[in-house]
C-alpha atoms as a PDB file:
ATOM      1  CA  UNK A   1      19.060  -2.626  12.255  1.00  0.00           C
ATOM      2  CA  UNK A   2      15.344  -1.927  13.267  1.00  0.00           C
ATOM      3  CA  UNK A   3      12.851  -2.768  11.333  1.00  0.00           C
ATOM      4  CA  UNK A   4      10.727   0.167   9.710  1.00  0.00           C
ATOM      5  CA  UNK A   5       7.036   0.199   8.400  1.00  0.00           C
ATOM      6  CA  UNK A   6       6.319   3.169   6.210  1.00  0.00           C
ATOM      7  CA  UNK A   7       2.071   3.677   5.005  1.00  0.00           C
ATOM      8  CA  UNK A   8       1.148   6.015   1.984  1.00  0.00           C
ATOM      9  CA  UNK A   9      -2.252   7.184   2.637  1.00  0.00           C
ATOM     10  CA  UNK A  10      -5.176   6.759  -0.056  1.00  0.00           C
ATOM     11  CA  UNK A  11      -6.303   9.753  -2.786  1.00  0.00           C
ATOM     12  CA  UNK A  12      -7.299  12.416  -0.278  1.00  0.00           C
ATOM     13  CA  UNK A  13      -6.302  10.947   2.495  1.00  0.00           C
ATOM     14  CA  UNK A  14      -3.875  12.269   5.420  1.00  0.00           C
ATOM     15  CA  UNK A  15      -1.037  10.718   8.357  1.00  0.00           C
ATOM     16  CA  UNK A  16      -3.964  10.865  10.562  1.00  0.00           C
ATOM     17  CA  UNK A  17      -7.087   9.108   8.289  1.00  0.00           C
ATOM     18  CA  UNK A  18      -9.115   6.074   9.160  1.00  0.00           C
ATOM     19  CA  UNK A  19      -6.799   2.928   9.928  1.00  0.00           C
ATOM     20  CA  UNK A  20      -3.414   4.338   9.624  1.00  0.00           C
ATOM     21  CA  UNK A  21      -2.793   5.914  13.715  1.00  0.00           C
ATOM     22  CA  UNK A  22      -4.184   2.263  14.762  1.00  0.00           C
ATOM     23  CA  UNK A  23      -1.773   0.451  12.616  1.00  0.00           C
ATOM     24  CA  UNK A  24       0.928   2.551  12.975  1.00  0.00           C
ATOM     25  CA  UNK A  25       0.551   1.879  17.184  1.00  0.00           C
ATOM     26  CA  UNK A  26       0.115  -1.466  16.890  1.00  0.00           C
ATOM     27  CA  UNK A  27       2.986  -2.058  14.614  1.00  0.00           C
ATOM     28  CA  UNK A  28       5.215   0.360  17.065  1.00  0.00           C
ATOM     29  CA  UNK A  29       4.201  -1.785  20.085  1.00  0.00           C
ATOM     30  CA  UNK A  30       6.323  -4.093  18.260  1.00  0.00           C
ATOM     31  CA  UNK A  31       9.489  -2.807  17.836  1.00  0.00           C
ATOM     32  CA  UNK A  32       9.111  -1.151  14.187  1.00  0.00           C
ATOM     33  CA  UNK A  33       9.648   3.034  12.886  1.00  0.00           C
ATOM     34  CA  UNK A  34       6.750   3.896  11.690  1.00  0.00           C
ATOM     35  CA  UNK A  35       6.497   6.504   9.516  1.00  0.00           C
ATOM     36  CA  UNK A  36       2.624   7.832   8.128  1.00  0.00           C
ATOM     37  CA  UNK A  37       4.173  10.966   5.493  1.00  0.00           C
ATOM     38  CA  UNK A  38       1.960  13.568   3.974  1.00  0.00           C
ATOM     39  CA  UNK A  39       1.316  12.987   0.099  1.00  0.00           C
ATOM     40  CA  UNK A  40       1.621  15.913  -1.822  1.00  0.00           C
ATOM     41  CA  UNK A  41      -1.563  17.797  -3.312  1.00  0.00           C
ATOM     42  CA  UNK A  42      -3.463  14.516  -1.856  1.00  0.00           C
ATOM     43  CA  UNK A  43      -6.767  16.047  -3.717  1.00  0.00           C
ATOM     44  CA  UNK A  44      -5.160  15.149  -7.193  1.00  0.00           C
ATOM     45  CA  UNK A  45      -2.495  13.093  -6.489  1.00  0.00           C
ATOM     46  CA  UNK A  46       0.571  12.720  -8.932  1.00  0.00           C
ATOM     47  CA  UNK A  47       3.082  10.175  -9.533  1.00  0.00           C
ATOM     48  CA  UNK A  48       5.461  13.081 -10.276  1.00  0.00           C
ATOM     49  CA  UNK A  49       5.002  14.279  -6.613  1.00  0.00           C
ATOM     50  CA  UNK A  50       4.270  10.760  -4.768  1.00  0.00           C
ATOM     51  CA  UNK A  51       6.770   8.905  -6.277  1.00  0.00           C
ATOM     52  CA  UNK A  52       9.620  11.457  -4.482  1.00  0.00           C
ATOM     53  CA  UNK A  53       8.096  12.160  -0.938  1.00  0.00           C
ATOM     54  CA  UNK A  54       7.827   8.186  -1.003  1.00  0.00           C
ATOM     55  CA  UNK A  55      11.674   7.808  -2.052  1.00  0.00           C
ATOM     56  CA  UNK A  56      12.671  10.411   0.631  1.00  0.00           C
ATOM     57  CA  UNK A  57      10.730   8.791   3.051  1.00  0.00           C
ATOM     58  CA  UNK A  58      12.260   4.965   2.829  1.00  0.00           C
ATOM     59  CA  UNK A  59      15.784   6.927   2.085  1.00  0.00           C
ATOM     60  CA  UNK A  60      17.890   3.721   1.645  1.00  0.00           C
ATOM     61  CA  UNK A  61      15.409   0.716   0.933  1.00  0.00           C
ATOM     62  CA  UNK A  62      16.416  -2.786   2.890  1.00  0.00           C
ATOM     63  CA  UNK A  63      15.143  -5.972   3.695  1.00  0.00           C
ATOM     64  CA  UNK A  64      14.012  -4.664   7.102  1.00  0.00           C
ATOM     65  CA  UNK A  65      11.435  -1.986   5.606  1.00  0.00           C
ATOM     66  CA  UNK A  66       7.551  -3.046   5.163  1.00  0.00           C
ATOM     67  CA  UNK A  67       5.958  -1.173   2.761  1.00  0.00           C
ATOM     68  CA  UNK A  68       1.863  -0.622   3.207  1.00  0.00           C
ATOM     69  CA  UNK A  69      -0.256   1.035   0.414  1.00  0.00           C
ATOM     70  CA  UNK A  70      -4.140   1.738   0.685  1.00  0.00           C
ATOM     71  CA  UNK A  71      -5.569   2.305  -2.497  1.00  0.00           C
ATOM     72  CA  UNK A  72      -3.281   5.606  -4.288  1.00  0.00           C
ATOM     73  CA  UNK A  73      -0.701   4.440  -2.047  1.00  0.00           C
ATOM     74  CA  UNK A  74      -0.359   1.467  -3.552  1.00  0.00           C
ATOM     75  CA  UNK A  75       0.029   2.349  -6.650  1.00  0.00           C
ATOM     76  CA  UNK A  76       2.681   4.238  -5.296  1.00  0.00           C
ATOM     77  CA  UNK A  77       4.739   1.486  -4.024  1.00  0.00           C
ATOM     78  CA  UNK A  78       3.954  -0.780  -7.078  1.00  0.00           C
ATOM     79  CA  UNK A  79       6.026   2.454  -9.263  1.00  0.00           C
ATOM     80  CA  UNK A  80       8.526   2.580  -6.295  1.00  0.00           C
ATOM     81  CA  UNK A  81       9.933  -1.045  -6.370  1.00  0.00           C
ATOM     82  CA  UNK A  82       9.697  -0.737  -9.932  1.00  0.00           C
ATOM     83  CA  UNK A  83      12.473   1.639 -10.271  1.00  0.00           C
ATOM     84  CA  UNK A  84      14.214  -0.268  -7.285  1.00  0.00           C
ATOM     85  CA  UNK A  85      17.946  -1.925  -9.090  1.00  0.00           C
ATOM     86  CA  UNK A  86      18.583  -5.246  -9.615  1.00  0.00           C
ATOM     87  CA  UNK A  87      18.992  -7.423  -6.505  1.00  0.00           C
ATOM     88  CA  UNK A  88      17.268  -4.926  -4.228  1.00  0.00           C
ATOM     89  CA  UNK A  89      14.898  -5.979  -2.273  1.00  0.00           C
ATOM     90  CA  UNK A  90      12.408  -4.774   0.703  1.00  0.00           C
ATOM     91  CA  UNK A  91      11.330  -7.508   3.378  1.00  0.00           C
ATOM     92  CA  UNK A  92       7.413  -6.986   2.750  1.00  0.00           C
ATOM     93  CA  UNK A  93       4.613  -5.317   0.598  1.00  0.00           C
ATOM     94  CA  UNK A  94       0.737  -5.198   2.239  1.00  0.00           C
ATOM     95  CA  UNK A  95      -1.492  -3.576  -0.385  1.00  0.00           C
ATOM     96  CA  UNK A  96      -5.075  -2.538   1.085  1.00  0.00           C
ATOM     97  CA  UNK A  97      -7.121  -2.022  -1.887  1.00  0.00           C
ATOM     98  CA  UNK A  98      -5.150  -1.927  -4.371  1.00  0.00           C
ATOM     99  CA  UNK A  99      -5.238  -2.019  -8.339  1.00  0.00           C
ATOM    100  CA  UNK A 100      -2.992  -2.565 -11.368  1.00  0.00           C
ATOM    101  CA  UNK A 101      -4.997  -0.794 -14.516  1.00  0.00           C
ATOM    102  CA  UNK A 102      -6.453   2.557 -14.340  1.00  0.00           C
ATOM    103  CA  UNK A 103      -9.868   2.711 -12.640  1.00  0.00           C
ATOM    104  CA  UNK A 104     -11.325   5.367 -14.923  1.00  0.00           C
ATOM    105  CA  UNK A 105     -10.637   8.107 -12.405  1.00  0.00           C
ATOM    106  CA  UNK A 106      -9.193  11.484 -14.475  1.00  0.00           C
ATOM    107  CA  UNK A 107      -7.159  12.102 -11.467  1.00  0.00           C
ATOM    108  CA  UNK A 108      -4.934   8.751 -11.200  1.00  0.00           C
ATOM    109  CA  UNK A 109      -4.398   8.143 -14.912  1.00  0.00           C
ATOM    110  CA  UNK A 110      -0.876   9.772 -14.442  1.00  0.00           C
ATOM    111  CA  UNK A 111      -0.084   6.896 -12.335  1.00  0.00           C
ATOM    112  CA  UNK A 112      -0.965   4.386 -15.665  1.00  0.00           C
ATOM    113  CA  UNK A 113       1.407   5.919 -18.594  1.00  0.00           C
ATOM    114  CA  UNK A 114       2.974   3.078 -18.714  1.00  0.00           C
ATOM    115  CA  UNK A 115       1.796  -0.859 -17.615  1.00  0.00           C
ATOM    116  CA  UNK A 116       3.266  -2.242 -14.257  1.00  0.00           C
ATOM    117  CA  UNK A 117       5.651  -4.436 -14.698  1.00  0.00           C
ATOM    118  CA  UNK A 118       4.390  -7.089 -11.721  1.00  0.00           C
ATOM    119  CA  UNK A 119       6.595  -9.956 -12.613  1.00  0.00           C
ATOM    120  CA  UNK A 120       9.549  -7.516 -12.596  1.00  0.00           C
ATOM    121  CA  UNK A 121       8.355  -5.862  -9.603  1.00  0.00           C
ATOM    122  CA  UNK A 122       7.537  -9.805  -7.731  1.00  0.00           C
ATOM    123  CA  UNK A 123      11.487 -10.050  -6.959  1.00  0.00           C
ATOM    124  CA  UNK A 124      11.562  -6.667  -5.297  1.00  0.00           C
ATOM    125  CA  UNK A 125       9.620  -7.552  -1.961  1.00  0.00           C
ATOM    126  CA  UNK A 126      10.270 -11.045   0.012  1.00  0.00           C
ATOM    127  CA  UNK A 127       6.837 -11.527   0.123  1.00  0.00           C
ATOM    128  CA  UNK A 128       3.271  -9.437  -0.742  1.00  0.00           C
ATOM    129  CA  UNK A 129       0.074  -9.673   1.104  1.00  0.00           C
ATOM    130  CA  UNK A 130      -3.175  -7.796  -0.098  1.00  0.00           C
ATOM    131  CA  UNK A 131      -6.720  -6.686   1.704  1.00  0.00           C
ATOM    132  CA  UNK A 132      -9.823  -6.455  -0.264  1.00  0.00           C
ATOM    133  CA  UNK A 133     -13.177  -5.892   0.605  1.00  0.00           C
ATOM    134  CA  UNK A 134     -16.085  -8.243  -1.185  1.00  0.00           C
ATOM    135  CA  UNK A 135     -17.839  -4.604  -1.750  1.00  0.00           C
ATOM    136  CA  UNK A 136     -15.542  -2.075  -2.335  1.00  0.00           C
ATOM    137  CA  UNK A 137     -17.247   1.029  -4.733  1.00  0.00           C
ATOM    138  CA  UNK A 138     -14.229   1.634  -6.785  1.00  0.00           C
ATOM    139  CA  UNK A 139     -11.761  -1.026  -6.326  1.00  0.00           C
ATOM    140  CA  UNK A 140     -13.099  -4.426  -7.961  1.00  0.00           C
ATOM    141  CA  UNK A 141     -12.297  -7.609  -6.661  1.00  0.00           C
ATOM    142  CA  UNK A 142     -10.135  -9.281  -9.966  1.00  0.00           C
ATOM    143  CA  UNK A 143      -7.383  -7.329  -8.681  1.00  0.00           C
ATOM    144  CA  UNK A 144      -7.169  -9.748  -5.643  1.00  0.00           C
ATOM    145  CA  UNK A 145      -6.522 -12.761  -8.382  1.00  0.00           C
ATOM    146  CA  UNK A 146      -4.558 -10.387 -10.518  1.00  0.00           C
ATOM    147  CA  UNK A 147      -2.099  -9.698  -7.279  1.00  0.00           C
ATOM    148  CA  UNK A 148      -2.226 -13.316  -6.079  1.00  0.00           C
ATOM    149  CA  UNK A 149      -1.018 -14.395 -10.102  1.00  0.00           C
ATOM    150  CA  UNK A 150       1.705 -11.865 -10.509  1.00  0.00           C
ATOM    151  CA  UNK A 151       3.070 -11.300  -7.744  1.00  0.00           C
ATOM    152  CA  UNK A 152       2.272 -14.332  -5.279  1.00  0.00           C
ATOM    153  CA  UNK A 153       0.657 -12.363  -3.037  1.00  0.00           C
ATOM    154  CA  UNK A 154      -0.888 -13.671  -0.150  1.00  0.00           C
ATOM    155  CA  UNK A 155      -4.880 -13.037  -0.207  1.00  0.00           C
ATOM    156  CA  UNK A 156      -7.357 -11.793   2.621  1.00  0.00           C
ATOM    157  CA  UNK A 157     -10.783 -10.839   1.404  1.00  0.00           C
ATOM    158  CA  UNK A 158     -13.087  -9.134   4.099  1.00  0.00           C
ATOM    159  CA  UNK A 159     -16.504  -9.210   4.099  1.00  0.00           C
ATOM    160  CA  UNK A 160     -18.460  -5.482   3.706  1.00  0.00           C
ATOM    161  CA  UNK A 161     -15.401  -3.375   4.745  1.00  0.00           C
ATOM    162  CA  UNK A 162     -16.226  -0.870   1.203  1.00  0.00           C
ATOM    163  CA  UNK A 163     -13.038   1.065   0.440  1.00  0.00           C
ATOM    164  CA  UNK A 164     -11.510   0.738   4.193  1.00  0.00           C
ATOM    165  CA  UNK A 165     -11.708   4.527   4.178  1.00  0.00           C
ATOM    166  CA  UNK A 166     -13.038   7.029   6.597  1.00  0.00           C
ATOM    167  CA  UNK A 167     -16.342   9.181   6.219  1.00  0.00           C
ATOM    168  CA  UNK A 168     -15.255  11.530   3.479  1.00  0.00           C
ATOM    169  CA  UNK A 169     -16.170   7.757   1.409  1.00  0.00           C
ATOM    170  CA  UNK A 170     -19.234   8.388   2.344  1.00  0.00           C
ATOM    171  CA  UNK A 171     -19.224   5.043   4.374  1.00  0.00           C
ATOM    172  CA  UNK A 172     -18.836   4.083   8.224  1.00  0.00           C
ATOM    173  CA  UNK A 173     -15.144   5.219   9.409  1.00  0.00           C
ATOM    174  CA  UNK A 174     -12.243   2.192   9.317  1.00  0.00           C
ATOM    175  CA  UNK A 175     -10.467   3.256  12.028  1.00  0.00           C
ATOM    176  CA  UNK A 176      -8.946  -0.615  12.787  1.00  0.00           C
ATOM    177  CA  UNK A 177      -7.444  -3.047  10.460  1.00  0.00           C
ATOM    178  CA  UNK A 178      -5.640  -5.516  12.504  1.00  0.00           C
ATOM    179  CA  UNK A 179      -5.349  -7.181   9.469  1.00  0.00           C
ATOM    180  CA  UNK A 180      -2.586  -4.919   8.426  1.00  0.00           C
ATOM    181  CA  UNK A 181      -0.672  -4.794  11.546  1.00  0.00           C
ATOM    182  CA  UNK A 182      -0.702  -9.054  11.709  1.00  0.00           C
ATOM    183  CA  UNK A 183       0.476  -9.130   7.900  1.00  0.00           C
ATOM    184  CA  UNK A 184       3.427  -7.211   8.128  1.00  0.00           C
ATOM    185  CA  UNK A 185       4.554  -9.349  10.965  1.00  0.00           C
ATOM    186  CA  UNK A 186       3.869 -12.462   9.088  1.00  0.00           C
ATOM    187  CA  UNK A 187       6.109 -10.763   6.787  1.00  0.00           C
ATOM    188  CA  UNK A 188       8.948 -10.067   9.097  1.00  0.00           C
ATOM    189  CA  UNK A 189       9.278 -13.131  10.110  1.00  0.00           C
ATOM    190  CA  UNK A 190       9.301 -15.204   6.721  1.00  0.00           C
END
């Protein structure tokens, strides 16, 4: 069975948006299906929406799939294995700045009705890795310790990377991550 990399794009973002075509290459060069999909009304995004185009996507989840989030998307994913039954597991999670409370935004409270259950949701991956930036504008750094607590997650912390978004940000375009690309196959081969 191959092994298959699927990336939920950011709050307004698209298949095609700062890091993900690099990522997706680089992880293809290495044997993984990639898939990038297309959120759902990405300008107001809703769990109600993400949460099913997300499920579609993986169709039947395995410990061959890699699961990468950047910022929305994570969220996403953190709901998704959630859900996931007992004794189910994926083989990897890489979160690019992600969070676990509700920033404040009007727009992503949906995704916070309930809290996320981390130490529940810690048995549903083989192993987490997550990607902050020391000066990201909406994500704040605790979240790095908060992921590293609860879920074990393996910690990278770049320096003056912002949001790793593209212009609409308002900041210099990520178009490369490596980061993301070397995680997962950390991942794959634990």
């Amino acid at each position: 069975m191959s092994k298959r990399a699927i990336i939920i794009h950011c709050w307004d973002g698209y298949p095609d948006y700062c890091w993900y075509p690099v990522t997706k290459m680089e992880l293809e060069a290495r044997g993984f299906d990639v898939q990038v999909p297309e959120m759902p009304e990405t300008e107001a995004p809703k769990l109600s929406l993400w949460l099913p185009k997300l499920q579609e996507a993986i169709g039947t989840p395995d410990e061959e799939l890699y699961l990468i989030g950047h910022s929305a998307g994570c969220i996403t994913i953190l709901r998704y294995l959630e859900k996931l039954p007992p004794g189910v597991k994926v083989g990897g999670v890489v979160l690019v700045a992600g969070f676990t409370d509700d920033l404040g935004y009007e727009e992503l409270k949906n995704f916070f009705t309930t809290a996320v259950p981390l130490a529940d949701i810690r048995e549903k991956a083989k192993g987490f890795v997550v990607i902050h930036s020391d000066n990201d504008p909406f994500v704040d750094l605790k979240f790095a310790d908060i992921f590293k607590e609860k879920l074990g997650a393996e910690v990278i912390i770049k320096h003056n990377a912002k949001h790793f978004s593209g212009a609409r940000d308002k900041e210099e375009s990520c178009t490369s991550l490596p980061e993301v690309a070397q995680a997962v196959l950390r991942l794959a081969k634990q």
